[in-house]
C-alpha atoms as a PDB file:
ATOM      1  CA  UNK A   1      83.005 127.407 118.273  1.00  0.00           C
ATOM      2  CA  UNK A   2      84.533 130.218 120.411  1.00  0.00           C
ATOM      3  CA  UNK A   3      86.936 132.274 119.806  1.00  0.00           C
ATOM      4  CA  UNK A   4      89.164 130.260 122.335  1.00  0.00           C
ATOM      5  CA  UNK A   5      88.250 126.670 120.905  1.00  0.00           C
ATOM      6  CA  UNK A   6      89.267 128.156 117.191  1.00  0.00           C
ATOM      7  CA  UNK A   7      93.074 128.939 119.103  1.00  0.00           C
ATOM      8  CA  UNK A   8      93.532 125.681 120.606  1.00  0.00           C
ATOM      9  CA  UNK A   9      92.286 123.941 117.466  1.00  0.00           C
ATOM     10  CA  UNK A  10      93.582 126.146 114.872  1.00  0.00           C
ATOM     11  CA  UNK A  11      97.004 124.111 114.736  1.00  0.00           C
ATOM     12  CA  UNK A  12      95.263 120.723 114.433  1.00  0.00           C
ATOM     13  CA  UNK A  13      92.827 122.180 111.388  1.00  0.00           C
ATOM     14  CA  UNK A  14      95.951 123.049 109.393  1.00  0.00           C
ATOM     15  CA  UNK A  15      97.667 120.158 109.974  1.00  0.00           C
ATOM     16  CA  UNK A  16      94.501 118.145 108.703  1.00  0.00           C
ATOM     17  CA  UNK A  17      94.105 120.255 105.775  1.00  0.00           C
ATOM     18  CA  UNK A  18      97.977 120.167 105.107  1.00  0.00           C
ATOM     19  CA  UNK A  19      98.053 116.227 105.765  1.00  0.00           C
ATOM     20  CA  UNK A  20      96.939 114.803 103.000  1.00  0.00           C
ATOM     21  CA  UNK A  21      97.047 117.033  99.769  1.00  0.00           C
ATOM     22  CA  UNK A  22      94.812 114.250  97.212  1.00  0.00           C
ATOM     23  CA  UNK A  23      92.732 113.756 100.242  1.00  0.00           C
ATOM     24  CA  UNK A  24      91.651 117.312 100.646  1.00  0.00           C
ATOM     25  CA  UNK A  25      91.578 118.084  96.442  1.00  0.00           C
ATOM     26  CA  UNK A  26      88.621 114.730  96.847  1.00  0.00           C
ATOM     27  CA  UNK A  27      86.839 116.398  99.867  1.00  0.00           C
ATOM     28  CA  UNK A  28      86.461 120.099  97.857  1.00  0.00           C
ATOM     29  CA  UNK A  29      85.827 118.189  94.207  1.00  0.00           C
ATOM     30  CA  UNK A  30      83.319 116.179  95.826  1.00  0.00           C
ATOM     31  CA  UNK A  31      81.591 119.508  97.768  1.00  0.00           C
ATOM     32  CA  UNK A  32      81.859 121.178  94.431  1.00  0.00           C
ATOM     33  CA  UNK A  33      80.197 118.485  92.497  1.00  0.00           C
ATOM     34  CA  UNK A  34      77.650 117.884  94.950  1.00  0.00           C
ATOM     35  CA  UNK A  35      77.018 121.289  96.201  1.00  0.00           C
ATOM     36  CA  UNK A  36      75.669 120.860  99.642  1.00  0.00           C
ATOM     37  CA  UNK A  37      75.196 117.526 101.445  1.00  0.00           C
ATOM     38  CA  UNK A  38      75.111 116.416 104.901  1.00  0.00           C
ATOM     39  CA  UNK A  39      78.035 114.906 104.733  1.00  0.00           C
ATOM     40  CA  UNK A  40      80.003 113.633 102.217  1.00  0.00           C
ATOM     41  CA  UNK A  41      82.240 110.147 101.866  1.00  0.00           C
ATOM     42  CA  UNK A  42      85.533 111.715 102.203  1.00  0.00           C
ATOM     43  CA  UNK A  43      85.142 113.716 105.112  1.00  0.00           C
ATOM     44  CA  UNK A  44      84.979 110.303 107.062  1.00  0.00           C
ATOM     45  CA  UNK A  45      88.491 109.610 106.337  1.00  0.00           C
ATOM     46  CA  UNK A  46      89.875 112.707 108.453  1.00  0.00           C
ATOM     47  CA  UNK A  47      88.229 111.282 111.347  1.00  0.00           C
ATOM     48  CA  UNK A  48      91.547 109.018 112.048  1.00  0.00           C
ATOM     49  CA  UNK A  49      93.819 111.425 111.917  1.00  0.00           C
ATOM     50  CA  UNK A  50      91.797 114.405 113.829  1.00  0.00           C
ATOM     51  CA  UNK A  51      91.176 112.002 116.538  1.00  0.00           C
ATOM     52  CA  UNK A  52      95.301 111.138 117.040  1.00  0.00           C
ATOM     53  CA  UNK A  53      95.661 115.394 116.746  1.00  0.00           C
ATOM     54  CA  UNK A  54      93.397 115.802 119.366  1.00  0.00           C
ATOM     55  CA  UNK A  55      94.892 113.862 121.924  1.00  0.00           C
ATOM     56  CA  UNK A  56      98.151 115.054 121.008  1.00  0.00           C
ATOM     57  CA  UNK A  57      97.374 118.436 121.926  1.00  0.00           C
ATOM     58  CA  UNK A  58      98.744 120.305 124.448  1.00  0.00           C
ATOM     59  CA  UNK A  59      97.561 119.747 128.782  1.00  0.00           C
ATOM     60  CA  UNK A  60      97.337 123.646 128.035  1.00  0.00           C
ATOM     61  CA  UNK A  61      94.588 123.605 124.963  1.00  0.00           C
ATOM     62  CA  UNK A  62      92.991 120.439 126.314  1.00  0.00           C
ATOM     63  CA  UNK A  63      91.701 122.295 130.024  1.00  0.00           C
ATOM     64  CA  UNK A  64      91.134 125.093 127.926  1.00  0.00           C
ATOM     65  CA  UNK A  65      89.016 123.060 125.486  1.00  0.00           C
ATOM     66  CA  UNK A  66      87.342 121.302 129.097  1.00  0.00           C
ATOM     67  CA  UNK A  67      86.877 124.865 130.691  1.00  0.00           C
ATOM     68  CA  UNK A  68      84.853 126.214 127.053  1.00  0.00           C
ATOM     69  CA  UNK A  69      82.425 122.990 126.356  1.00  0.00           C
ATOM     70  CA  UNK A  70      80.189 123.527 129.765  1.00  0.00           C
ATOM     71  CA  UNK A  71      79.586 127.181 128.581  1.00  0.00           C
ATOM     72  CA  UNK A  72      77.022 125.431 125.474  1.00  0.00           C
ATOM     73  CA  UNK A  73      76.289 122.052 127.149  1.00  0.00           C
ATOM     74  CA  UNK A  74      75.969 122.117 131.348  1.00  0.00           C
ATOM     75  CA  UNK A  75      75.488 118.342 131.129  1.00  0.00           C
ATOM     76  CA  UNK A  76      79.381 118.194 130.294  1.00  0.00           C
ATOM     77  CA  UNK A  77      81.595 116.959 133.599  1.00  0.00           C
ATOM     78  CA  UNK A  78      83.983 114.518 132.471  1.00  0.00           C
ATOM     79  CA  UNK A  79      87.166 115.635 131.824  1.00  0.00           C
ATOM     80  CA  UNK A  80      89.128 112.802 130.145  1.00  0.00           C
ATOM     81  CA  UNK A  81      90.439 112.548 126.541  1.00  0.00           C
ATOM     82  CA  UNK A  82      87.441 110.203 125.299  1.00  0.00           C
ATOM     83  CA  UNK A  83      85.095 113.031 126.197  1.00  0.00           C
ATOM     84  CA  UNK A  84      87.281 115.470 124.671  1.00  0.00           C
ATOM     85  CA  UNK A  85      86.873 113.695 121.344  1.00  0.00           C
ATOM     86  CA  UNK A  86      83.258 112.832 121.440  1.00  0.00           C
ATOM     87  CA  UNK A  87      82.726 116.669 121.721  1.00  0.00           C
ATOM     88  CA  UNK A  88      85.442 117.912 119.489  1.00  0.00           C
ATOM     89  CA  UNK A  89      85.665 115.731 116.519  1.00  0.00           C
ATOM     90  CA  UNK A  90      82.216 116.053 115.029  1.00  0.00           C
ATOM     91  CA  UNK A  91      83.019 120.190 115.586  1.00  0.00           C
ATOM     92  CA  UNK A  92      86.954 119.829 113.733  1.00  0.00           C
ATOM     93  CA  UNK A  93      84.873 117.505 110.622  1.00  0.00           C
ATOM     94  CA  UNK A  94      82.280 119.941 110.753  1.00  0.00           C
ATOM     95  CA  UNK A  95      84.993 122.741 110.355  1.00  0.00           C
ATOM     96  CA  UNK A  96      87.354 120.940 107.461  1.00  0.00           C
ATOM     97  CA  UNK A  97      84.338 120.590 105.171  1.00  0.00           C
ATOM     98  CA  UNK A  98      83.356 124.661 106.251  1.00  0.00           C
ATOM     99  CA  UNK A  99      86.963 125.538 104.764  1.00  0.00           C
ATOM    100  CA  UNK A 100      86.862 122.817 101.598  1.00  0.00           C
ATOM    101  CA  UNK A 101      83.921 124.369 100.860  1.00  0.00           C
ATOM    102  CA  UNK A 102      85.836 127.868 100.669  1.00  0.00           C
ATOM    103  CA  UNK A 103      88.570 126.417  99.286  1.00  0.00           C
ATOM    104  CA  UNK A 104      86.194 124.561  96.208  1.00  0.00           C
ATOM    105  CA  UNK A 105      84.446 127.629  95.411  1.00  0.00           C
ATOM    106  CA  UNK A 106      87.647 129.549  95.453  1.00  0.00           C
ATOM    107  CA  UNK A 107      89.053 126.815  93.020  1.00  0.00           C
ATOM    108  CA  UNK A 108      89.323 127.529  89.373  1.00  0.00           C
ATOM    109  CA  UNK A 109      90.762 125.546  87.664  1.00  0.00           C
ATOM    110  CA  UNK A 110      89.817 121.870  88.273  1.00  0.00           C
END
């Protein structure tokens, strides 16, 4: 992500993280139990709520989120919501685990 994607999506990553505190102690147990994985079974449930943030952001973040996407994929022209989330939610799942993963290895005391 660029520097400019991390801005306009740094609200909706804490407000995942923040959203559901059992949630998020499952997703770092589960990465710390694990160790790495492709994906694990409860990053899926963030999807829901990432996808509602996402088209609750701002017109402001969303053209700046439309104006950063062609610069790594020129095949990108639509600019409507679904598109938005087909790009960005796989990237904002992608970036929760990232920080559980921090966050479980930072973890002491289970």
């Amino acid at each position: 992500m660029t520097r400019l994607e991390r801005a306009a999506l740094s609200e909706t990553l804490g407000a995942l993280v923040r959203h559901d505190a059992h949630l998020w102690w499952e997703l770092k147990r589960q990465i710390f139990d694990w160790g790495y994985s492709t994906a694990y079974p409860r990053q899926f449930e963030y999807e829901t709520p990432a996808k509602g943030l996402l088209l609750n952001l701002s017109n402001e973040w969303k053209e700046i989120l439309h104006q950063e996407w062609p610069k790594w994929n020129h095949r990108y022209t639509d600019r409507n919501d679904s598109s938005l989330i087909s790009i960005y939610l796989p990237l904002v799942i992608e970036e929760i685990v990232r920080r559980a993963t921090v966050a479980a290895n930072r973890t002491e005391n289970w």
